[in-house]
Protein backbone atom coordinates (compact mmCIF):
# COMPACT_ATOMS: atom_id res chain seq x y z
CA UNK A 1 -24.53 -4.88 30.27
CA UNK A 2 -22.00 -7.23 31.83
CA UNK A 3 -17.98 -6.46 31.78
CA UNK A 4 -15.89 -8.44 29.86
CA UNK A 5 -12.69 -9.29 31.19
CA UNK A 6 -10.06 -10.86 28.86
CA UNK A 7 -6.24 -11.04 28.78
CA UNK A 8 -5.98 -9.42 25.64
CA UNK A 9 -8.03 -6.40 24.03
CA UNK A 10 -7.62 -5.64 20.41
CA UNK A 11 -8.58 -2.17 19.28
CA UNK A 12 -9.12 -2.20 15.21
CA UNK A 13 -9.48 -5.25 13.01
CA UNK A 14 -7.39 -4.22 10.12
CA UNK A 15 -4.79 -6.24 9.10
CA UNK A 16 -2.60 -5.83 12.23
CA UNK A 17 -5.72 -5.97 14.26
CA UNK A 18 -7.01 -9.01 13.20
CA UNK A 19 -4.03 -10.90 12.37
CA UNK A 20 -2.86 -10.06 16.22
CA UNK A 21 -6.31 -11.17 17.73
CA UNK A 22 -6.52 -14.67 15.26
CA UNK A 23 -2.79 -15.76 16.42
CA UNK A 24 -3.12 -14.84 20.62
CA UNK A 25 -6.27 -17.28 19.79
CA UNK A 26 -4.84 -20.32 18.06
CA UNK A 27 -2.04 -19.78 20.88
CA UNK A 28 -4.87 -20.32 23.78
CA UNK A 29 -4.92 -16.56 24.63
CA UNK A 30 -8.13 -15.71 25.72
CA UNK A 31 -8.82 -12.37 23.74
CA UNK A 32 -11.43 -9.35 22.35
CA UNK A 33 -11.49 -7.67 19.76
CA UNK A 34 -13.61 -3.96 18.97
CA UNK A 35 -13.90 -2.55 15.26
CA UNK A 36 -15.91 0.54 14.58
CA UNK A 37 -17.17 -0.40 10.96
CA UNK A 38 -16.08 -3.85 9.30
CA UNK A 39 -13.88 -6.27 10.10
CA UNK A 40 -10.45 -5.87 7.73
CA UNK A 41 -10.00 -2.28 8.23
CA UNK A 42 -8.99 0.21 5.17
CA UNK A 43 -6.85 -2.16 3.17
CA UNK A 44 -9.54 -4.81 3.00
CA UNK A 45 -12.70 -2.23 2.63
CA UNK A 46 -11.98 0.60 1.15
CA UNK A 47 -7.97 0.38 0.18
CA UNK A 48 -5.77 -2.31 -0.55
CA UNK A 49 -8.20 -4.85 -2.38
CA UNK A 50 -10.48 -2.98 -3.58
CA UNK A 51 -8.27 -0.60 -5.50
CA UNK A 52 -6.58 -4.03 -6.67
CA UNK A 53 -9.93 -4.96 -7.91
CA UNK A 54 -10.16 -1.57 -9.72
CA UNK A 55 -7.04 -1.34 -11.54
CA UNK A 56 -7.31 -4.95 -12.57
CA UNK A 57 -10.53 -4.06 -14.23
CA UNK A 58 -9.01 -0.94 -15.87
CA UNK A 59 -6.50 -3.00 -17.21
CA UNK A 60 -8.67 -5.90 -19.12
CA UNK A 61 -10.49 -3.29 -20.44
CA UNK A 62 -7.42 -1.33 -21.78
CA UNK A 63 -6.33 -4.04 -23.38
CA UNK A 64 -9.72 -4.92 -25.12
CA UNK A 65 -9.80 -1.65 -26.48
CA UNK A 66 -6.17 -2.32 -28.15
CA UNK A 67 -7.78 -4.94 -29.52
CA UNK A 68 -10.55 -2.86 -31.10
CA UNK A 69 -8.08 -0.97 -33.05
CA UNK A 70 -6.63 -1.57 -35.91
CA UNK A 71 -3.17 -2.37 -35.03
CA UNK A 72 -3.04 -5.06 -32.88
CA UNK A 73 0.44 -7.14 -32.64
CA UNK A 74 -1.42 -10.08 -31.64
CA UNK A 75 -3.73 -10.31 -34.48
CA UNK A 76 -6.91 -10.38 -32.67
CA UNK A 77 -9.65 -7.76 -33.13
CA UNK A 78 -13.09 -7.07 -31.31
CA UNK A 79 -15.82 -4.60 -31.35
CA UNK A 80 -15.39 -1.13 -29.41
CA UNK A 81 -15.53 -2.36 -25.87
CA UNK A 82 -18.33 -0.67 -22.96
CA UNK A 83 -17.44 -0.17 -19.56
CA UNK A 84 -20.12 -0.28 -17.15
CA UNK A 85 -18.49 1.05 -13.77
CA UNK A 86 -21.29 0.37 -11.21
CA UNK A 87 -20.74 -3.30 -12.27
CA UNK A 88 -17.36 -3.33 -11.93
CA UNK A 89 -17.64 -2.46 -8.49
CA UNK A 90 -20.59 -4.19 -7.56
CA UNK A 91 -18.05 -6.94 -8.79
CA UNK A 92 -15.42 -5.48 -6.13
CA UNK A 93 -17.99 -5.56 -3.84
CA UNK A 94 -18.10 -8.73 -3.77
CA UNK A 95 -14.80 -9.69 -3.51
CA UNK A 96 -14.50 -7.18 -0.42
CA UNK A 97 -17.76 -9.00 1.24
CA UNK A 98 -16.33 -12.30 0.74
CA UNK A 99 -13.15 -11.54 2.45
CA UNK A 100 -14.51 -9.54 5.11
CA UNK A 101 -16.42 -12.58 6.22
CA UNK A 102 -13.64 -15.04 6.06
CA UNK A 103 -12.12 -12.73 8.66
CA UNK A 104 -15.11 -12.81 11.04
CA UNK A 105 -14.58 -16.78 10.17
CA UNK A 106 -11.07 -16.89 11.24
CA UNK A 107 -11.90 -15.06 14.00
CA UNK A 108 -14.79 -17.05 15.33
CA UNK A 109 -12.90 -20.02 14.60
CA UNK A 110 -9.43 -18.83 16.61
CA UNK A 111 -12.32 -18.38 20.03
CA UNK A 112 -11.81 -14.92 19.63
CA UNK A 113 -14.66 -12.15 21.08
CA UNK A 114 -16.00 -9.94 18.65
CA UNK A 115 -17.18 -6.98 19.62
CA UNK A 116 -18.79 -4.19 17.25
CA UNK A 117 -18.59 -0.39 18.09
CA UNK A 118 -16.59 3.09 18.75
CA UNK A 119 -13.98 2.26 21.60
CA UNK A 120 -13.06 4.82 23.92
CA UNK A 121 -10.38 4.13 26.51
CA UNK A 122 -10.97 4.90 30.46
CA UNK A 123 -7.48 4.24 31.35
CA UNK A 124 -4.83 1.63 30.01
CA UNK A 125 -6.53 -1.28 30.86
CA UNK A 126 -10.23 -0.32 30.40
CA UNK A 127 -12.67 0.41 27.33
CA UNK A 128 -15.86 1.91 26.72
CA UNK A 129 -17.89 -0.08 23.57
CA UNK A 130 -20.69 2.09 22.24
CA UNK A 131 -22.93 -1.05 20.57
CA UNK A 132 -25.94 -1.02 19.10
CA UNK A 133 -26.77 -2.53 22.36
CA UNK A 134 -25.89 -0.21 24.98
CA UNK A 135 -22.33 0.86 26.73
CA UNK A 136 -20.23 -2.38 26.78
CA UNK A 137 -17.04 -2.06 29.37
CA UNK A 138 -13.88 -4.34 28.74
CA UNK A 139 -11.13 -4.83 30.97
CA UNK A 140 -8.03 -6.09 29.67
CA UNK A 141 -4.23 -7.07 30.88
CA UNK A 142 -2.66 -6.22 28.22
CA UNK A 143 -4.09 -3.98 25.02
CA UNK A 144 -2.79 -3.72 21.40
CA UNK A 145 -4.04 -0.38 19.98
CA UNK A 146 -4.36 -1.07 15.81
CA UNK A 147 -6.50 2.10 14.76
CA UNK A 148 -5.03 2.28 11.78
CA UNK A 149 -4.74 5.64 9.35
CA UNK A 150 -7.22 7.72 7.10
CA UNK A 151 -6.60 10.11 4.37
CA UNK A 152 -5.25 13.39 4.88
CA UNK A 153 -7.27 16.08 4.34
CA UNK A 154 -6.48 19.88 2.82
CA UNK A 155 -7.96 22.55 4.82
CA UNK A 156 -8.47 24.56 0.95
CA UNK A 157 -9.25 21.31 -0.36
CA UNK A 158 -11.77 19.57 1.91
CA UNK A 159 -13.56 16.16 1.04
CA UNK A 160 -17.43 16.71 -0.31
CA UNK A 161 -18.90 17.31 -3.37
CA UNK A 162 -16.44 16.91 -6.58
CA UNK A 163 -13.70 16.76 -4.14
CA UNK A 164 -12.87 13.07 -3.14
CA UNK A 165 -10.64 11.24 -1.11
CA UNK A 166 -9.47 7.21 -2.43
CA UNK A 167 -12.77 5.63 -0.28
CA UNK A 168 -15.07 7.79 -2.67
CA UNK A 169 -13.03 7.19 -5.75
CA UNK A 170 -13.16 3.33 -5.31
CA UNK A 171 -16.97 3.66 -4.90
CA UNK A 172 -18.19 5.87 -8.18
CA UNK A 173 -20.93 4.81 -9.99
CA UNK A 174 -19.44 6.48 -13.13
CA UNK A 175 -16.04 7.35 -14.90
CA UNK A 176 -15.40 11.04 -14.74
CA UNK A 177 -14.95 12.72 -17.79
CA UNK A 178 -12.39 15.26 -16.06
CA UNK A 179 -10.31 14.17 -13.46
CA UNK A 180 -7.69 15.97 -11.27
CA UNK A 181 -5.33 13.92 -8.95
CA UNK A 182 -4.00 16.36 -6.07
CA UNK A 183 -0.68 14.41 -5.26
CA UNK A 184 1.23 12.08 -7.51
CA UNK A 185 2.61 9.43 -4.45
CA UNK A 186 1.18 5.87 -4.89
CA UNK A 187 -2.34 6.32 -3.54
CA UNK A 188 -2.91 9.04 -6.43
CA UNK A 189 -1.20 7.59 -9.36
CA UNK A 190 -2.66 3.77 -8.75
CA UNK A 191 -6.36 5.43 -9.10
CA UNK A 192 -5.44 8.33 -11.66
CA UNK A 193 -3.91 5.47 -14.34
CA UNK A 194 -6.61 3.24 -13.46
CA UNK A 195 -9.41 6.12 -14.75
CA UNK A 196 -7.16 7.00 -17.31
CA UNK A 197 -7.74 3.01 -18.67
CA UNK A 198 -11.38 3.46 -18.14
CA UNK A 199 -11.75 6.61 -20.32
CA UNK A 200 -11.06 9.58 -17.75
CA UNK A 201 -8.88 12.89 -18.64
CA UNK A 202 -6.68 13.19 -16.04
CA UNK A 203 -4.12 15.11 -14.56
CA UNK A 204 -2.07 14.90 -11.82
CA UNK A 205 -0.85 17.60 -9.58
CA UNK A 206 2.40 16.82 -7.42
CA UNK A 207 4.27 19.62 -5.27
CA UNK A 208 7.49 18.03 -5.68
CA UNK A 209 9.78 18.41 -8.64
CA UNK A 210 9.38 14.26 -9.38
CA UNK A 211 6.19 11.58 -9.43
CA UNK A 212 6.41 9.06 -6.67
CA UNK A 213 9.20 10.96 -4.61
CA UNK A 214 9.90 8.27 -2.88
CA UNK A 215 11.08 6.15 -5.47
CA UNK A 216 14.67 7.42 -6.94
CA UNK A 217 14.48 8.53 -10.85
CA UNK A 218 15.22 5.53 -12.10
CA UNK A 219 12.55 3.57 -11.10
CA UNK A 220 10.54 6.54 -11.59
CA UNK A 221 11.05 6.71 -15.73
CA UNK A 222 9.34 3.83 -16.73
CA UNK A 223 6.48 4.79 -15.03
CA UNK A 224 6.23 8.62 -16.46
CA UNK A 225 6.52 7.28 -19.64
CA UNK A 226 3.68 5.01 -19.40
CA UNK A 227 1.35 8.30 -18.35
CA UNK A 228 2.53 9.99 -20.46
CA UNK A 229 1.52 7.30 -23.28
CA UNK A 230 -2.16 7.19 -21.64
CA UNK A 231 -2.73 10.43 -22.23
CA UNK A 232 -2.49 11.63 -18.33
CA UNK A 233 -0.91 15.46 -17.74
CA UNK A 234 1.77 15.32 -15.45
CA UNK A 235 2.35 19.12 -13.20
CA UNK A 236 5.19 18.69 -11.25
CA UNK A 237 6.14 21.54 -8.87
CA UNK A 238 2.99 22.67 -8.90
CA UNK A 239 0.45 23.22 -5.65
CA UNK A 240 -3.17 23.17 -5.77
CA UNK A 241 -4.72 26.24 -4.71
CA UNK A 242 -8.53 26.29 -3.87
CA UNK A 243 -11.73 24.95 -5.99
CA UNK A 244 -13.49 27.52 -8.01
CA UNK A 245 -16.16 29.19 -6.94
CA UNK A 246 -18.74 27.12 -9.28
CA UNK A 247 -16.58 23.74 -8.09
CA UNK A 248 -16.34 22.19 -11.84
CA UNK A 249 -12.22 23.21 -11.66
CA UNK A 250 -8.99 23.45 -9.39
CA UNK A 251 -6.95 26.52 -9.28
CA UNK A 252 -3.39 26.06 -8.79
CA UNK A 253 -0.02 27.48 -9.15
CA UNK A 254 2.19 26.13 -11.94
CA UNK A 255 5.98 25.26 -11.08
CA UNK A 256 6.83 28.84 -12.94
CA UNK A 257 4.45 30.56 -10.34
CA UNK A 258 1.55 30.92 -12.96
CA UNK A 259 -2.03 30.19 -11.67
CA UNK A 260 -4.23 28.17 -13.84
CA UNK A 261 -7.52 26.64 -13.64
CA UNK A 262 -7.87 22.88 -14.28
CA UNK A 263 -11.67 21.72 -15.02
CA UNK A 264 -12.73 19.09 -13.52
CA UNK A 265 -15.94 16.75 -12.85
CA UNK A 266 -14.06 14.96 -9.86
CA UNK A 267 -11.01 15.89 -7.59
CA UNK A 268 -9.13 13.18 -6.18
CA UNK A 269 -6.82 14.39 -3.50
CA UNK A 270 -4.14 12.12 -2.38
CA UNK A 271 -1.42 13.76 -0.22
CA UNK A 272 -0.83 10.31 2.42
CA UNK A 273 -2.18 9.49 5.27
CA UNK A 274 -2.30 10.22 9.10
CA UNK A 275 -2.79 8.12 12.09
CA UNK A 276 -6.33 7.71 13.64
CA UNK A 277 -5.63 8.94 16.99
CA UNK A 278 -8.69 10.91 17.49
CA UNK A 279 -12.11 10.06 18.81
CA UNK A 280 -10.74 7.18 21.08
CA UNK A 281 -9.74 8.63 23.98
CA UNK A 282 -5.91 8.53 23.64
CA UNK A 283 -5.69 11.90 26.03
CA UNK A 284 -6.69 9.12 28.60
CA UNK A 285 -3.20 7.71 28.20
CA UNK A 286 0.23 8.81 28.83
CA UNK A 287 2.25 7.73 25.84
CA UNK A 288 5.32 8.72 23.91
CA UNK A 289 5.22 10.03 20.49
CA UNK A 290 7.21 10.13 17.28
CA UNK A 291 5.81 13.05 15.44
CA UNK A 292 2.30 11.95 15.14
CA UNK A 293 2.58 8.69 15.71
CA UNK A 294 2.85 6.58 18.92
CA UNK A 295 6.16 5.33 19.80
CA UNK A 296 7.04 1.81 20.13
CA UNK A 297 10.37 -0.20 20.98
CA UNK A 298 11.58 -3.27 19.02
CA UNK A 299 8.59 -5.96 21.06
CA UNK A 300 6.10 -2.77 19.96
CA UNK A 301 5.54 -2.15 23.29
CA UNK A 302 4.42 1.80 24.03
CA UNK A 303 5.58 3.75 27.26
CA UNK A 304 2.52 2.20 29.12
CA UNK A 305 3.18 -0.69 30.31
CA UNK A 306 0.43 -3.31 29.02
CA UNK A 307 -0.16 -1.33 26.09
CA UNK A 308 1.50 -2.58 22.57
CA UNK A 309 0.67 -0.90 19.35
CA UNK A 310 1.06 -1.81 15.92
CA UNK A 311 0.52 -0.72 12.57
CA UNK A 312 0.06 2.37 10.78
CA UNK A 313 -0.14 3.97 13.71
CA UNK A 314 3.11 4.11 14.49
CA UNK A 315 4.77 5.08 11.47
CA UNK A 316 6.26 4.25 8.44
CA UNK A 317 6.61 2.43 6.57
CA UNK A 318 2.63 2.31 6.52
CA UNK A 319 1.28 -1.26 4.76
CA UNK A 320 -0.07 -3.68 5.80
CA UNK A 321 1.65 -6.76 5.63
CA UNK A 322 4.37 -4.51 8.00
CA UNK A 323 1.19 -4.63 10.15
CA UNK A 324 0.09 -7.93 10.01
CA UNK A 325 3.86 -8.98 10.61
CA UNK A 326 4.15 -6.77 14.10
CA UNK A 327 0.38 -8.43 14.92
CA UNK A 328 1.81 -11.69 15.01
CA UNK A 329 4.47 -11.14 16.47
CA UNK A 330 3.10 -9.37 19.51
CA UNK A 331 0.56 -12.05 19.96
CA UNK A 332 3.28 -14.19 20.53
CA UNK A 333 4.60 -11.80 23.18
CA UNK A 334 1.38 -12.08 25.01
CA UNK A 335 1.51 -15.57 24.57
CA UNK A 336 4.62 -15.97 26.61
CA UNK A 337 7.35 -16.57 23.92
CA UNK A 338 10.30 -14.61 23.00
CA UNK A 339 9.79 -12.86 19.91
CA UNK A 340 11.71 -8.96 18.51
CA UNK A 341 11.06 -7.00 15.68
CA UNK A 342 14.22 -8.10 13.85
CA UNK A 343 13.32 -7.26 9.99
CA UNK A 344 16.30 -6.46 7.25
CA UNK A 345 13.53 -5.57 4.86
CA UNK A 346 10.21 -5.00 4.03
CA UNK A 347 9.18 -5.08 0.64
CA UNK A 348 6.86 -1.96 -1.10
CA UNK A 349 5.07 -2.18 -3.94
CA UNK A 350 3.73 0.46 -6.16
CA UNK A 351 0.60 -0.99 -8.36
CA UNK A 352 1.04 1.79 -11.15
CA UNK A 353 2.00 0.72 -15.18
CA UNK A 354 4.44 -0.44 -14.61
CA UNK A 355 4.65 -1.79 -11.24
CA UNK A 356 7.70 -1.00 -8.67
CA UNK A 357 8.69 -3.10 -6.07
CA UNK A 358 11.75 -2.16 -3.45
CA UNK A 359 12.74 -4.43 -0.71
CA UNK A 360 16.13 -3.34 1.05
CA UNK A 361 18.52 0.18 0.28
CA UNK A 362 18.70 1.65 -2.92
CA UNK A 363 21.55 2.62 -3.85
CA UNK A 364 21.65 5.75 -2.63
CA UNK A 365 20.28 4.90 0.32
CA UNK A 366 23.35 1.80 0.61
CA UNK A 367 26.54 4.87 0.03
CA UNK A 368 24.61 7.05 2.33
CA UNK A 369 25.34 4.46 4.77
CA UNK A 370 29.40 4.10 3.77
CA UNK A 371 28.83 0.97 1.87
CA UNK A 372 30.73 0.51 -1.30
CA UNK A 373 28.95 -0.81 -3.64
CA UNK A 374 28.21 -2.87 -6.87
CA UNK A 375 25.11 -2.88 -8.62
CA UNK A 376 23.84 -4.86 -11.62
CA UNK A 377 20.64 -3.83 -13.82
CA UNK A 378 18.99 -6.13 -15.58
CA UNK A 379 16.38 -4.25 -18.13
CA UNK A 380 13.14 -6.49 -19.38
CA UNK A 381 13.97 -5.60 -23.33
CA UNK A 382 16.19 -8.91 -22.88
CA UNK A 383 13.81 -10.53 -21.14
CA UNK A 384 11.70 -13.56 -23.26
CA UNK A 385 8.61 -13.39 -21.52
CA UNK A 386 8.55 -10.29 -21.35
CA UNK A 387 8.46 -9.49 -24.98
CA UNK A 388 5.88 -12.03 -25.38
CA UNK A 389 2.97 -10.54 -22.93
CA UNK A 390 4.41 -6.73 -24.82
CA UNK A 391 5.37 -5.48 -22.04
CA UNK A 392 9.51 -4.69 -22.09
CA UNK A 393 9.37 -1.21 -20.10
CA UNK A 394 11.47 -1.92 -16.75
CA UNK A 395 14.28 -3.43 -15.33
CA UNK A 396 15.38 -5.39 -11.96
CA UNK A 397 18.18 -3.75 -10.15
CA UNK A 398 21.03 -5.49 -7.03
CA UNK A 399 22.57 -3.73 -5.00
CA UNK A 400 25.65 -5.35 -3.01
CA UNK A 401 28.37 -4.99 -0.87
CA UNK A 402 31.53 -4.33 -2.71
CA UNK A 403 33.59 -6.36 0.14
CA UNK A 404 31.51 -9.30 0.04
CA UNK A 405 28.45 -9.34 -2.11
CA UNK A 406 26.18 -9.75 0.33
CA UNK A 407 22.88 -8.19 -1.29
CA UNK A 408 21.81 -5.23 0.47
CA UNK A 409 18.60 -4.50 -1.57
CA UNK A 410 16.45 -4.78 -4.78
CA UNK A 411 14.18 -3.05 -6.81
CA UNK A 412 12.04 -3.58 -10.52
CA UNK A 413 10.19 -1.71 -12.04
CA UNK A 414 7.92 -4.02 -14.70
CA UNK A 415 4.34 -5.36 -15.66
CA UNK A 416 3.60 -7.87 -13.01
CA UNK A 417 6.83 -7.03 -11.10
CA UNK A 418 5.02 -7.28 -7.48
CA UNK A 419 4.96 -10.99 -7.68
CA UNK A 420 8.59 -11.01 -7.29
CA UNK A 421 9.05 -9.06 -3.85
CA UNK A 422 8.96 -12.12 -1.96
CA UNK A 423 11.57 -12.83 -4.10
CA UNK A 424 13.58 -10.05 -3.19
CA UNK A 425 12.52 -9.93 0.52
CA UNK A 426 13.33 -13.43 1.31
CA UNK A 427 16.89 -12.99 -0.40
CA UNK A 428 17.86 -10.13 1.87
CA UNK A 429 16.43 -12.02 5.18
CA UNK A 430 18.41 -15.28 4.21
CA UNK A 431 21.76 -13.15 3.77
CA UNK A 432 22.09 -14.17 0.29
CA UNK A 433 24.91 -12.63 -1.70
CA UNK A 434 25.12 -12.30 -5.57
CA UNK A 435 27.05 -15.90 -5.77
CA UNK A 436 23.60 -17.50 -4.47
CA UNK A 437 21.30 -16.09 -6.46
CA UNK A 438 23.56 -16.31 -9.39
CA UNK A 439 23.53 -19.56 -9.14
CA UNK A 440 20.01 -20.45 -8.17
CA UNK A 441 18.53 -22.07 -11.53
CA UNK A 442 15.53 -19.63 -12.32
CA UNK A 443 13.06 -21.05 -14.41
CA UNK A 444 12.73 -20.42 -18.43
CA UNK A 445 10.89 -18.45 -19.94
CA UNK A 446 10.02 -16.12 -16.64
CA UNK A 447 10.23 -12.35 -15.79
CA UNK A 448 11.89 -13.84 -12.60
CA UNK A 449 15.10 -14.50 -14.91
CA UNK A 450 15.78 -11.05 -14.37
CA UNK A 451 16.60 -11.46 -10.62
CA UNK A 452 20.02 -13.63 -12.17
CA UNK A 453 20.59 -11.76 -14.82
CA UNK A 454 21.04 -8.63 -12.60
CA UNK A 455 23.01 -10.82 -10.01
CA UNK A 456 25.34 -12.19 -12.51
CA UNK A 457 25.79 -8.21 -13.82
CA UNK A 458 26.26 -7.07 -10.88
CA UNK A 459 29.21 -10.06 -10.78
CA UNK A 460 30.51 -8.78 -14.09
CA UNK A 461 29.23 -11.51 -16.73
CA UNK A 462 26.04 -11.16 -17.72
CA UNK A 463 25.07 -14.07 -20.12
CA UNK A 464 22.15 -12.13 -22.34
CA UNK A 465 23.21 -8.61 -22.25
């Protein structure tokens, strides 16, 4: 087979991948890019979208099953609702098919050179493609490695049979009667509320003392509650053990040291995610590392020179839109023009009931660094149109420099919250302090209200609180 021999080599078409390949294209770059499986990598296959798809579903059919009781505020009533699962993600399907191809579309159409297959680096500038077609060598001048993450796996919990990691859980052809969710970070409580909506029992195991660790108390409440109103068991402090011998339970050991033994038709475990740095020849090159992930400087450029990397393999925070951001920007690099990694924020969002979205410090996070602080809190109990879609749990939260209000983060926790990071994010790139978004006329009757509200708290007069 003949050698390529392109300027640019993209390894992985996720979201950093593909974004990185699409851009060095439309600038003129003449590039390649190799994906093992399907073009979009986890978030667009078997993560971000897909689990979207999922917990959208769960919740339409939540709320048609309100409606089949016998107290619904809205006054409408149905009969008993079904749920037919394999639909629902034949429906998901879908949605993942269709995107997957507009990628190969945007690809095609940006000139770029698609090639399908396991790479496996010679050195820093050359590849081996297995294809269905034979051994495919590309040579490259510069290389952007975007291999992405996979689940983590527990060596007394490994995947197979009842024991699942998020790719199986977002394919089942059935809701499990019995459910057990081995960590309660984002990944685990998305899918464990989104069962619980669909009829599962679950319960969710989490080794620290708090749900969603990450997230400080506060934001954390709203969300607990909500579980704890669907039914879901909550074990915090407690560690999961081993399967039973039969595998229809998980043994683990309660917070007080007890050992108990949870039955369960399915096991989700969700304990994060490590980079894919195996099965690609990485020994092949010499380059720095953070832990487990590759280290990169503020162009992403690794300690080879010629070799970028981007994405979830080199670190937190690990989404993808920090991906596809670092993708275009180092295609621009390639390109020729002068481009850093020069972010204040980037926004996270938690899909759970409620929703949680963070984009700058908390305020912890804002003293730990010596600021003084003010901070104003909004909660959505005040908020119109929030009260009219029944759904008050939450609150937006500023935080901002005592000296001179410049806003140095914020976070909500809310139904339909997520919509608003851009919000946030684009407040904290622009520099804005409290005074501009305080003044900034939001429209009426919106959730978005909140954003002011919080601002003009935060300022000391709050007009509807």
């Amino acid at each position: 087979m003949k050698e390529i021999v392109c300027k640019l080599l993209v390894i992985g078409a996720g979201p950093g991948g593909y974004i990185c390949a699409i851009r060095a294209g439309q600038l003129g770059v003449d590039t390649v890019i190799v994906e093992t499986v399907k073009a979009g990598g986890t978030c667009l296959n078997i993560g971000c979208i897909p689990s979207k798809a999922l917990i959208h579903a769960a919740e339409e059919f939540e709320k048609v099953s309100h409606m089949a009781g016998p107290k619904s505020p809205l006054g409408i009533s149905v009969e008993a609702p079904k749920l037919d699962l394999a639909k629902t993600v034949a429906w998901k399907d879908g949605i993942v098919g269709r995107l997957n191809s507009g990628v190969l579309g945007l690809l095609r159409k940006a000139k770029v050179k698609i090639v399908h297959g396991k790479a496996r680096f010679r050195d820093g500038k050359t590849v081996e493609v297995e294809t269905e077609m034979g051994t495919q060598v590309i040579r490259a001048e510069t290389v952007v490695i975007a291999t992405g993450s996979e689940p983590v796996e527990l060596p007394s919990l490994p995947f197979g049979g009842p024991v699942i990691s998020s790719t199986e859980a977002l394919s089942l052809k059935t809701v499990p009667k019995k459910l057990i969710v081995v960590g309660g970070g984002y990944i685990g409580l998305e899918l464990g509320t989104a069962f619980a909506k669909m009829g599962s029992e679950v319960a969710v195991v989490e080794a620290t003392q708090q749900l969603l660790p990450q997230y400080d108390a506060e934001l954390v409440r709203p969300v607990t509650k909500r579980l704890g109103e669907l039914g879901v068991r909550v074990l915090t402090g407690a560690k999961a053990k081993a399967l039973s011998d039969e595998g229809c339970a998980l043994l683990i050991e309660t917070a007080h040291g007890e050992e108990q033994r949870l039955p369960a038709d399915r096991i989700l475990v969700t304990v994060g995610r490590k980079p894919r740095t195996e099965g690609w020849g990485l020994e092949e090159l010499d380059l720095d590392r953070a832990g487990r992930f590759l280290r990169i400087d503020d162009r992403c450029r690794t300690s080879m020179r010629g070799v970028h990397a981007i994405g979830d393999i080199t670190g937190e925070p690990m989404l993808a839109h920090r991906a596809m951001a670092q993708g275009e920007m180092v295609a621009e690099i390639v390109a020729g023009k002068k481009r850093v990694w020069d972010k204040r924020c980037i926004p996270a969002v938690c899909f759970t009931d409620p929703e949680i979205v963070t984009a700058g410090l908390s305020p912890d996070e804002a003293r730990a660094q010596g600021f003084e602080i003010r901070v104003g809190l909004f909660p959505f109990t005040a908020n119109g149109r929030a009260m009219t879609m029944l759904s008050e749990d939450g609150f937006v939260r500023v935080v901002a420099r005592m000296d001179t209000n410049l806003v140095l983060g914020v976070q909500a926790v809310g139904a339909g919250v997520s919509e608003l990071s851009s919000t946030f994010a684009l407040a904290i790139e622009m520099g804005a302090r409290l005074e501009d978004i305080a003044a900034t006329i939001h429209a009426h009757p919106t959730r978005s209200e909140g954003f002011q509200e919080a601002a003009l708290k935060a300022l000391g007069h709050a007009l509807h609180i």
